[in-house]
PDB file of N, CA and C in Angstrom:
ATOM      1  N   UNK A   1      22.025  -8.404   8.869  1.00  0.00           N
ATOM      2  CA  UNK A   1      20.632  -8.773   8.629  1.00  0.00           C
ATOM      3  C   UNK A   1      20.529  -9.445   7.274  1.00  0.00           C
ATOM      4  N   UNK A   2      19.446 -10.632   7.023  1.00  0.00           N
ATOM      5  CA  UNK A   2      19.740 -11.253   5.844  1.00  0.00           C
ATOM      6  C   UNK A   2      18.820 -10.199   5.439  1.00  0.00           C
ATOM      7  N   UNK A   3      18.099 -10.336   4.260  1.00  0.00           N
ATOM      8  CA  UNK A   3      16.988  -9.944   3.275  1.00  0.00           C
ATOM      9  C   UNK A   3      16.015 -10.815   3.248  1.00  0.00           C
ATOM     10  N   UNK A   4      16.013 -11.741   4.443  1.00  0.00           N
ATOM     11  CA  UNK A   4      14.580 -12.720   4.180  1.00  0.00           C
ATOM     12  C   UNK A   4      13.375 -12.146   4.580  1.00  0.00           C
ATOM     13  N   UNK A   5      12.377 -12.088   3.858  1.00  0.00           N
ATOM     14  CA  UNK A   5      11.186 -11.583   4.569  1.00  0.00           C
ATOM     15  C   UNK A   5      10.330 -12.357   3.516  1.00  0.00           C
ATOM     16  N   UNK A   6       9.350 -12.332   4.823  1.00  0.00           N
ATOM     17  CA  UNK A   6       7.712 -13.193   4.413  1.00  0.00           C
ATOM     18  C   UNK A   6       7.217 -12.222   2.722  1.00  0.00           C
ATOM     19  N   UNK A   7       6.379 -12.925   2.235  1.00  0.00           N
ATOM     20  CA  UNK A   7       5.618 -12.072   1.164  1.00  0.00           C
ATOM     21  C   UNK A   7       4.611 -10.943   2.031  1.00  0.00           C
ATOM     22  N   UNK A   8       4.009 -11.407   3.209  1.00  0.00           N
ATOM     23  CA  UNK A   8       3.563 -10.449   3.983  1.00  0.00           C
ATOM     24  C   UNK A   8       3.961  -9.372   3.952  1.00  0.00           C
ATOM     25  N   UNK A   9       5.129  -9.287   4.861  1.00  0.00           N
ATOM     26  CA  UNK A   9       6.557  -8.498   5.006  1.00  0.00           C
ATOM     27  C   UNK A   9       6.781  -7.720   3.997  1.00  0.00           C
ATOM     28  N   UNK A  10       7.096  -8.247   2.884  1.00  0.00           N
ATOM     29  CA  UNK A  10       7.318  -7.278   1.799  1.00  0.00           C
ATOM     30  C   UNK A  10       6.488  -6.780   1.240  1.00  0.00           C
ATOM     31  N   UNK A  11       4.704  -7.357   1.256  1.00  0.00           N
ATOM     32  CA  UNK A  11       4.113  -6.251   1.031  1.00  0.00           C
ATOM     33  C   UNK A  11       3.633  -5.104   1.949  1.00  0.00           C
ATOM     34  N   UNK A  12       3.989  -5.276   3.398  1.00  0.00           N
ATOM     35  CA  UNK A  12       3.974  -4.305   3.920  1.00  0.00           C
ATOM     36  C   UNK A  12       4.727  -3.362   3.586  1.00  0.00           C
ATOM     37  N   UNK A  13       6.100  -3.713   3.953  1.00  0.00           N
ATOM     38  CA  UNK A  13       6.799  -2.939   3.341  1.00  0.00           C
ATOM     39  C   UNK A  13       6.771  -1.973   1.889  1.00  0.00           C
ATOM     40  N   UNK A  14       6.423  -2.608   0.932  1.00  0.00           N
ATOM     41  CA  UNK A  14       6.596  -2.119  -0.300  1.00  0.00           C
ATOM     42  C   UNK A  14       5.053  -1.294  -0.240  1.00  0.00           C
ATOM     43  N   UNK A  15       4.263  -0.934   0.853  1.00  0.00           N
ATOM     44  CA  UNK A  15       3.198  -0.204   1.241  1.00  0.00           C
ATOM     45  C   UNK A  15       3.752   1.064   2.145  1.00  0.00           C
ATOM     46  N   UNK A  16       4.781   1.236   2.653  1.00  0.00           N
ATOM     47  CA  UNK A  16       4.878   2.229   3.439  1.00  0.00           C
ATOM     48  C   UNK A  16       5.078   2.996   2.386  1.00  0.00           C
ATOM     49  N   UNK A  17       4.160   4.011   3.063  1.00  0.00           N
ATOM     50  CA  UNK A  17       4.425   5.670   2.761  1.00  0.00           C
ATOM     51  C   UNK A  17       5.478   6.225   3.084  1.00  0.00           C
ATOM     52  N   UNK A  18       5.743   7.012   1.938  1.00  0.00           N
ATOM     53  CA  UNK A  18       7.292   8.254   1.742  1.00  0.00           C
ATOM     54  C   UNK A  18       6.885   8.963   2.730  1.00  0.00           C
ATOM     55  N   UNK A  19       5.492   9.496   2.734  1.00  0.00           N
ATOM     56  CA  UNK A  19       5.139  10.337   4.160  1.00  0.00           C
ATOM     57  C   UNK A  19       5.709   9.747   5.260  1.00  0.00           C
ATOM     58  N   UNK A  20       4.955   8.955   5.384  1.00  0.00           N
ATOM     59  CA  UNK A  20       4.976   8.306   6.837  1.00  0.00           C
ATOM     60  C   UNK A  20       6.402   8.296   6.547  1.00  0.00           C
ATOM     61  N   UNK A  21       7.581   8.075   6.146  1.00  0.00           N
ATOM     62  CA  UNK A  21       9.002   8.196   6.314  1.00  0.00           C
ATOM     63  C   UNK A  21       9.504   9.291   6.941  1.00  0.00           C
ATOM     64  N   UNK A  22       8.957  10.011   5.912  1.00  0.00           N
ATOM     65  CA  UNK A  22       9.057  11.657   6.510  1.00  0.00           C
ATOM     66  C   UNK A  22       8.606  12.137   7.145  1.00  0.00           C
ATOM     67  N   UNK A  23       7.640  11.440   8.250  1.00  0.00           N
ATOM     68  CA  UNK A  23       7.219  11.782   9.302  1.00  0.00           C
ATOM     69  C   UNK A  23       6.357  13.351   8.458  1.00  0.00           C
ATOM     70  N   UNK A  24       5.571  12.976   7.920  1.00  0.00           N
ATOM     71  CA  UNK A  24       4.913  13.950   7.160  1.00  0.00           C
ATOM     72  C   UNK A  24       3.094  13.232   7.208  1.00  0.00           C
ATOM     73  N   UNK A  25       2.280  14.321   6.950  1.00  0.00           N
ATOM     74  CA  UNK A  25       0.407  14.113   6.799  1.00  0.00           C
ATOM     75  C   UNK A  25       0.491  13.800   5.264  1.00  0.00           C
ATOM     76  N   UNK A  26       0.138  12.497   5.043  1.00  0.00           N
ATOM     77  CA  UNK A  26      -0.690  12.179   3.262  1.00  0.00           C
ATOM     78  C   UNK A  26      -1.995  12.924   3.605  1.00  0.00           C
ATOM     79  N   UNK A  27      -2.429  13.819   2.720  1.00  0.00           N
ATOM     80  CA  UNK A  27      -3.468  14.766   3.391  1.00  0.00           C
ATOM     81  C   UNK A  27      -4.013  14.202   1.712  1.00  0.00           C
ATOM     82  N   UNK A  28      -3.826  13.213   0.798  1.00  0.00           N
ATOM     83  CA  UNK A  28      -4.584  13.012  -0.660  1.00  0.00           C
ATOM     84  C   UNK A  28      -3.723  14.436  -2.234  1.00  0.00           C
ATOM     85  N   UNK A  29      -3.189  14.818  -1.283  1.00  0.00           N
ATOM     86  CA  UNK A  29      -2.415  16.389  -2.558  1.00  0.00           C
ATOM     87  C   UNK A  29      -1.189  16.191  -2.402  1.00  0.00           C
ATOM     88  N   UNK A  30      -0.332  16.377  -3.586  1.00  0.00           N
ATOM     89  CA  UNK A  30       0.914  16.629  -3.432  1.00  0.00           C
ATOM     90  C   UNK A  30       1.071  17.217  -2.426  1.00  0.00           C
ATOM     91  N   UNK A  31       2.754  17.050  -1.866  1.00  0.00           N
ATOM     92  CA  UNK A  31       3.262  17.525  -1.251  1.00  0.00           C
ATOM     93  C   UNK A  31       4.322  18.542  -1.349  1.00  0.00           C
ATOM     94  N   UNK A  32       5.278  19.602  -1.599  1.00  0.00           N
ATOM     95  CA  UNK A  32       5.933  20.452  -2.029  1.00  0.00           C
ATOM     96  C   UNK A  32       6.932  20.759  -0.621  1.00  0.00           C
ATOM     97  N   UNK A  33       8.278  20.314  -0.873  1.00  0.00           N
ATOM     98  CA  UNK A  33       9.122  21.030   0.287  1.00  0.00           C
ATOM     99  C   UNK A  33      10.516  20.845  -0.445  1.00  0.00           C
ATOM    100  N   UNK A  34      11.528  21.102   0.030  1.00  0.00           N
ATOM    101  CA  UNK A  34      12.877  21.555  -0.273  1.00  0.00           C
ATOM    102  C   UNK A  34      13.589  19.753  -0.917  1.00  0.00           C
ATOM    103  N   UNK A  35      14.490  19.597  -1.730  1.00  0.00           N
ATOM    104  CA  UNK A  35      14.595  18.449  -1.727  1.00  0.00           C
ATOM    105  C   UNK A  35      16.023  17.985  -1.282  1.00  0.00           C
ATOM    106  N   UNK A  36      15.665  16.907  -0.512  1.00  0.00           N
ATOM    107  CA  UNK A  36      16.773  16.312   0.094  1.00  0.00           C
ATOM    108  C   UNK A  36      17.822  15.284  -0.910  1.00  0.00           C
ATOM    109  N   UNK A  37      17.805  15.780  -2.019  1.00  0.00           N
ATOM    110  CA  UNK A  37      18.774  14.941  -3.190  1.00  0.00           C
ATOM    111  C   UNK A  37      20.058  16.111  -3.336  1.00  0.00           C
ATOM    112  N   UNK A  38      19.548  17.362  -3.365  1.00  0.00           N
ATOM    113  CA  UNK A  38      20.239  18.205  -3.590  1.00  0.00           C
ATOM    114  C   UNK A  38      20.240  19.642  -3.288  1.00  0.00           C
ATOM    115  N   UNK A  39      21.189  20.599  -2.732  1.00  0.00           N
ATOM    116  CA  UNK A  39      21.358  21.597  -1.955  1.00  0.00           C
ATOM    117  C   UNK A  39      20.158  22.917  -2.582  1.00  0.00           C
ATOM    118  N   UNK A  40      18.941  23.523  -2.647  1.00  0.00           N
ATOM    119  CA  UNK A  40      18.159  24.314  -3.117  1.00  0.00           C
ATOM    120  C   UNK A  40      18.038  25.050  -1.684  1.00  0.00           C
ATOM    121  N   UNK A  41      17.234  26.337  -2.130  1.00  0.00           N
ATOM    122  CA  UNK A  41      16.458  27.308  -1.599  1.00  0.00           C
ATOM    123  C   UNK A  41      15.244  27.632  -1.391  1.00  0.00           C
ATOM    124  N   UNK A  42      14.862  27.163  -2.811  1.00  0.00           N
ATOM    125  CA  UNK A  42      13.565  27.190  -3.084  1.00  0.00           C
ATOM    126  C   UNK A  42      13.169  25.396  -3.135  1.00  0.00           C
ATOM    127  N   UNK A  43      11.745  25.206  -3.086  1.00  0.00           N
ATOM    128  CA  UNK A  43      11.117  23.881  -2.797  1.00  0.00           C
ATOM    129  C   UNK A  43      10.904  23.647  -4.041  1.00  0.00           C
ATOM    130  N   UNK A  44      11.422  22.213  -4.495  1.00  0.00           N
ATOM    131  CA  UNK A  44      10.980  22.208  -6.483  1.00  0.00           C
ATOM    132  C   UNK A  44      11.109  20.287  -6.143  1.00  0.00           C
ATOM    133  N   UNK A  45      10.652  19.972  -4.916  1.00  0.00           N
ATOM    134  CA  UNK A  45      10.569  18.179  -4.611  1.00  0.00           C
ATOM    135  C   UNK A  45       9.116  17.913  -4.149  1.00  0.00           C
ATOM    136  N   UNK A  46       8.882  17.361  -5.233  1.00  0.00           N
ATOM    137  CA  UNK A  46       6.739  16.995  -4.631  1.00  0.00           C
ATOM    138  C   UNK A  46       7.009  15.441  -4.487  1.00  0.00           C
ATOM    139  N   UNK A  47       6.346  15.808  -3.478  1.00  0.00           N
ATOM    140  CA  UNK A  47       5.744  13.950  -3.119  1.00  0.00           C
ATOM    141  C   UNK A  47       4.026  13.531  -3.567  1.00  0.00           C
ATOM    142  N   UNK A  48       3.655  12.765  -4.222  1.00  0.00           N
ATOM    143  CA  UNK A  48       2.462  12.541  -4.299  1.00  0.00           C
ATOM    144  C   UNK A  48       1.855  11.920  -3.956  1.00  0.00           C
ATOM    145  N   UNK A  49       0.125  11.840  -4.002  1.00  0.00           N
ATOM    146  CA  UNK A  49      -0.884  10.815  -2.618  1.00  0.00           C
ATOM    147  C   UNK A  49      -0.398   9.030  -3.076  1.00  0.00           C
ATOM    148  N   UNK A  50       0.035   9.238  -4.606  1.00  0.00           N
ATOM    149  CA  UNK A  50       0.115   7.588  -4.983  1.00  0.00           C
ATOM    150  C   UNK A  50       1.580   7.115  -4.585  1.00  0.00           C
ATOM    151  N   UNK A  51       2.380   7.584  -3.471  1.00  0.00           N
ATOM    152  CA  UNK A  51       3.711   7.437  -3.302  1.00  0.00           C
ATOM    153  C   UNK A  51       4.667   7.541  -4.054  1.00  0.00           C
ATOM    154  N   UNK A  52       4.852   8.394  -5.320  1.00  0.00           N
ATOM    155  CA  UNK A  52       5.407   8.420  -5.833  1.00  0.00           C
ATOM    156  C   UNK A  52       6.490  10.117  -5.566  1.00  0.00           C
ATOM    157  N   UNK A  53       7.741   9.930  -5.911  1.00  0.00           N
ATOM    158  CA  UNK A  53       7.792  11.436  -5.846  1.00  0.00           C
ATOM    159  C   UNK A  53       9.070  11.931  -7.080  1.00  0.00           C
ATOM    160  N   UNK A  54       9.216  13.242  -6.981  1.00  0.00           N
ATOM    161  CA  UNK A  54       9.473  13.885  -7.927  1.00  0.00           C
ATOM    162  C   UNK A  54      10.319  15.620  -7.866  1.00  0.00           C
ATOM    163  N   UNK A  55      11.381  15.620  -8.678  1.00  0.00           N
ATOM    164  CA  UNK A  55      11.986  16.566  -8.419  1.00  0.00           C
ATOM    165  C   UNK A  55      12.522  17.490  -9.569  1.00  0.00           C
ATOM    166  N   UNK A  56      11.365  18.876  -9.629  1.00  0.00           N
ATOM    167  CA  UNK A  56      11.960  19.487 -10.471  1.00  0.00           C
ATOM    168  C   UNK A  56      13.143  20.326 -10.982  1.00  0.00           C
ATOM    169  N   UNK A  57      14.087  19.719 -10.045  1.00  0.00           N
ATOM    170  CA  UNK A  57      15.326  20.801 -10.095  1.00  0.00           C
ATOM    171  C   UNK A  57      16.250  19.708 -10.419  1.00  0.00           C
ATOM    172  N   UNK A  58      16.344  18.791  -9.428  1.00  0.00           N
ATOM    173  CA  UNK A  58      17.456  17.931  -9.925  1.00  0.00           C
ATOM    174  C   UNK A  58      16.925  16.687 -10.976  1.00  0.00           C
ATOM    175  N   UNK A  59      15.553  16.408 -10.996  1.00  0.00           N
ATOM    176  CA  UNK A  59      15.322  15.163 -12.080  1.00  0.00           C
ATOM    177  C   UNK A  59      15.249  14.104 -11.496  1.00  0.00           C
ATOM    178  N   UNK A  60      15.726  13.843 -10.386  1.00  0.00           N
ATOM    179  CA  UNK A  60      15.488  12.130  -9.602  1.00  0.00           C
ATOM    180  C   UNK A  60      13.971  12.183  -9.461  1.00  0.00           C
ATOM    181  N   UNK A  61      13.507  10.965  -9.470  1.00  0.00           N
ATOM    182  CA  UNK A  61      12.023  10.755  -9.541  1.00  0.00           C
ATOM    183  C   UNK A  61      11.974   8.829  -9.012  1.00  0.00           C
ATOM    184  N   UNK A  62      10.637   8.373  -8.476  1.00  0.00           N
ATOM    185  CA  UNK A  62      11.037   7.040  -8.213  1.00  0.00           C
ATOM    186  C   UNK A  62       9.608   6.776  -7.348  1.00  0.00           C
ATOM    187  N   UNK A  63       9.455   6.073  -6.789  1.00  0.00           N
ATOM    188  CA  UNK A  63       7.984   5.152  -6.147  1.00  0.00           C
ATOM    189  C   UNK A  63       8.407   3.993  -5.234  1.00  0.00           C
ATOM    190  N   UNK A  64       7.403   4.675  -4.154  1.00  0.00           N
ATOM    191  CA  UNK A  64       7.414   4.014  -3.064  1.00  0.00           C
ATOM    192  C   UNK A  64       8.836   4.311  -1.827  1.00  0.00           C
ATOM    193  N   UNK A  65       8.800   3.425  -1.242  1.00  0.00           N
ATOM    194  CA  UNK A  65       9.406   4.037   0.066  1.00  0.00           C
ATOM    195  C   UNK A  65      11.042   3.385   0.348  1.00  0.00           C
ATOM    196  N   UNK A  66      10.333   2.090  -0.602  1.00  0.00           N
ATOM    197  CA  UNK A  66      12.076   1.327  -0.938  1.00  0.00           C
ATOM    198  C   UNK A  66      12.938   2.525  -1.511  1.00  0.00           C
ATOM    199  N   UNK A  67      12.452   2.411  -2.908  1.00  0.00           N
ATOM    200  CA  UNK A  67      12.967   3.339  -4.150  1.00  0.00           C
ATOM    201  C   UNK A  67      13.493   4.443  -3.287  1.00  0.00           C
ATOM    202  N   UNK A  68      12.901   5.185  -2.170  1.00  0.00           N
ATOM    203  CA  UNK A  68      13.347   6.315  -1.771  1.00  0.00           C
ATOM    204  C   UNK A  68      14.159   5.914  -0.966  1.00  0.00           C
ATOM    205  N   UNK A  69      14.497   5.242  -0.338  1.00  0.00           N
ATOM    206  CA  UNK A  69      15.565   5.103   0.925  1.00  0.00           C
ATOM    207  C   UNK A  69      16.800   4.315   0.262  1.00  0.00           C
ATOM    208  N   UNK A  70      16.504   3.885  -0.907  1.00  0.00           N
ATOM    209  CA  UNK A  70      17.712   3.593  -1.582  1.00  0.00           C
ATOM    210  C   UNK A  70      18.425   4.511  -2.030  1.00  0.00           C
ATOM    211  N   UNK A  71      17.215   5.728  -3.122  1.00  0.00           N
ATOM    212  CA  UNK A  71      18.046   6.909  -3.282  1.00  0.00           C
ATOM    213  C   UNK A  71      18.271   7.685  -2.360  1.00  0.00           C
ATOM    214  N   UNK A  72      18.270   7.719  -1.082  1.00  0.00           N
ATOM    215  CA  UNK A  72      19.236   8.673  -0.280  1.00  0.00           C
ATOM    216  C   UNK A  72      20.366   7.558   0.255  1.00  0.00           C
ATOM    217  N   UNK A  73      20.729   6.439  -0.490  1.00  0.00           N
ATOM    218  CA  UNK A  73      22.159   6.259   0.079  1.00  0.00           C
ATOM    219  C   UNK A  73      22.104   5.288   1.062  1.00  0.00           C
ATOM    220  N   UNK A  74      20.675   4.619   1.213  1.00  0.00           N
ATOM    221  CA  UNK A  74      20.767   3.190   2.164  1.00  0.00           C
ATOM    222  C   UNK A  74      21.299   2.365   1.351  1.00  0.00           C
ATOM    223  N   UNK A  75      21.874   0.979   1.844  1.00  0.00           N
ATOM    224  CA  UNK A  75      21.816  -0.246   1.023  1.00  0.00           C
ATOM    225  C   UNK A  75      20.553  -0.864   1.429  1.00  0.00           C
ATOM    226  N   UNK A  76      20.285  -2.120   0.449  1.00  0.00           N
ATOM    227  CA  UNK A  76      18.966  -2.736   0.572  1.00  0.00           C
ATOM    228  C   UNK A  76      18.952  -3.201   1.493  1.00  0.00           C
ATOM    229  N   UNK A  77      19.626  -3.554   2.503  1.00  0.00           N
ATOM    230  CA  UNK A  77      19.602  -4.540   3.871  1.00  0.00           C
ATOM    231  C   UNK A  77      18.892  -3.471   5.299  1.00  0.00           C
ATOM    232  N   UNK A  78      19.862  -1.893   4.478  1.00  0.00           N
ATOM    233  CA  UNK A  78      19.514  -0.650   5.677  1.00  0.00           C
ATOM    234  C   UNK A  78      18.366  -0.262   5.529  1.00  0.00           C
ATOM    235  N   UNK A  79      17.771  -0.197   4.205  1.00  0.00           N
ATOM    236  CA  UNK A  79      16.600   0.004   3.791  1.00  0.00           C
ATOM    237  C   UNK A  79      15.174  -0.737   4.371  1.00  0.00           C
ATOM    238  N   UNK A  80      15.560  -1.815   4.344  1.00  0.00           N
ATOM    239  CA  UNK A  80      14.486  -2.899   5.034  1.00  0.00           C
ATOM    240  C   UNK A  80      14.537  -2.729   6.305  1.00  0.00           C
ATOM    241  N   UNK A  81      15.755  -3.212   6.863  1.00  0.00           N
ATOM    242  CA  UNK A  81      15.839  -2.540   8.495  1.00  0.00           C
ATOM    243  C   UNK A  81      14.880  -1.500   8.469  1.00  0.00           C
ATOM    244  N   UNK A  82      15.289  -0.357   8.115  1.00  0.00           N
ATOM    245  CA  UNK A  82      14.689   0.628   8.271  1.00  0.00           C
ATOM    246  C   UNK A  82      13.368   0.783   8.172  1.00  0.00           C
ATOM    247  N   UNK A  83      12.838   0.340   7.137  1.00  0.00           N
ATOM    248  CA  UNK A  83      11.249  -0.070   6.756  1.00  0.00           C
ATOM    249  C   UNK A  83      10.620  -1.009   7.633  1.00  0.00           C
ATOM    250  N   UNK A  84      11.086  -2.018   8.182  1.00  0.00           N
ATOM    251  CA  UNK A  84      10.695  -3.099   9.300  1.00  0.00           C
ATOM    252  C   UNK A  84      10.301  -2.635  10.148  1.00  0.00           C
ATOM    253  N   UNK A  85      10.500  -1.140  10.675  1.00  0.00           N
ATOM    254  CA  UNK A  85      10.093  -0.608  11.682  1.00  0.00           C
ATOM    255  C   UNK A  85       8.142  -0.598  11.747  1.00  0.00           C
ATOM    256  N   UNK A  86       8.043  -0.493  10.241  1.00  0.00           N
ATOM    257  CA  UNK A  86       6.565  -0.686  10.077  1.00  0.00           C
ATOM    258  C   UNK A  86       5.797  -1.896  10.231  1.00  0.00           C
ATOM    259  N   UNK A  87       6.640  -2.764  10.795  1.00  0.00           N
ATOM    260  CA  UNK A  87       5.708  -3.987  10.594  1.00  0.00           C
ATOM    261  C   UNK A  87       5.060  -3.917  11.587  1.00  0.00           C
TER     262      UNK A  87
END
């Protein structure tokens, strides 16, 4: 897949929700569950209503839905794929 996309496109994209990734409710409040960066017990990974999210155990932190699918280990090409699904 190249990386070409419309400005449309990418601002859709660069609009999807971490929720909506996670197949999760933006209900407007943080969100609080276990974090998928690193092996815990306890929940110390908030997601917030402005897409941003955050992790008090391990420290990774980042915005939007790119930023997140990069940090779990997509490349930018898998990432978009992946995000395209929203168009």
């Amino acid at each position: 897949m190249t990386s070409r996309l419309s400005k449309e496109e990418l601002d859709i994209i660069r609009g999807v929700s971490i929720h909506s990734l996670l197949g999760l409710q933006n209900n407007g409040i943080r969100t609080k569950l276990r974090c998928p960066f690193h092996n815990e017990r306890t929940a110390s990974f908030f997601l917030f209503p402005e897409n941003k999210y955050y992790c008090f155990g391990c420290g990774i932190k980042g915005s939007g839905a790119l930023d997140f699918a990069l940090a779990l280990g997509y490349t930018f090409d898998e990432a978009l794929l992946e995000l395209s699904k929203y168009l």
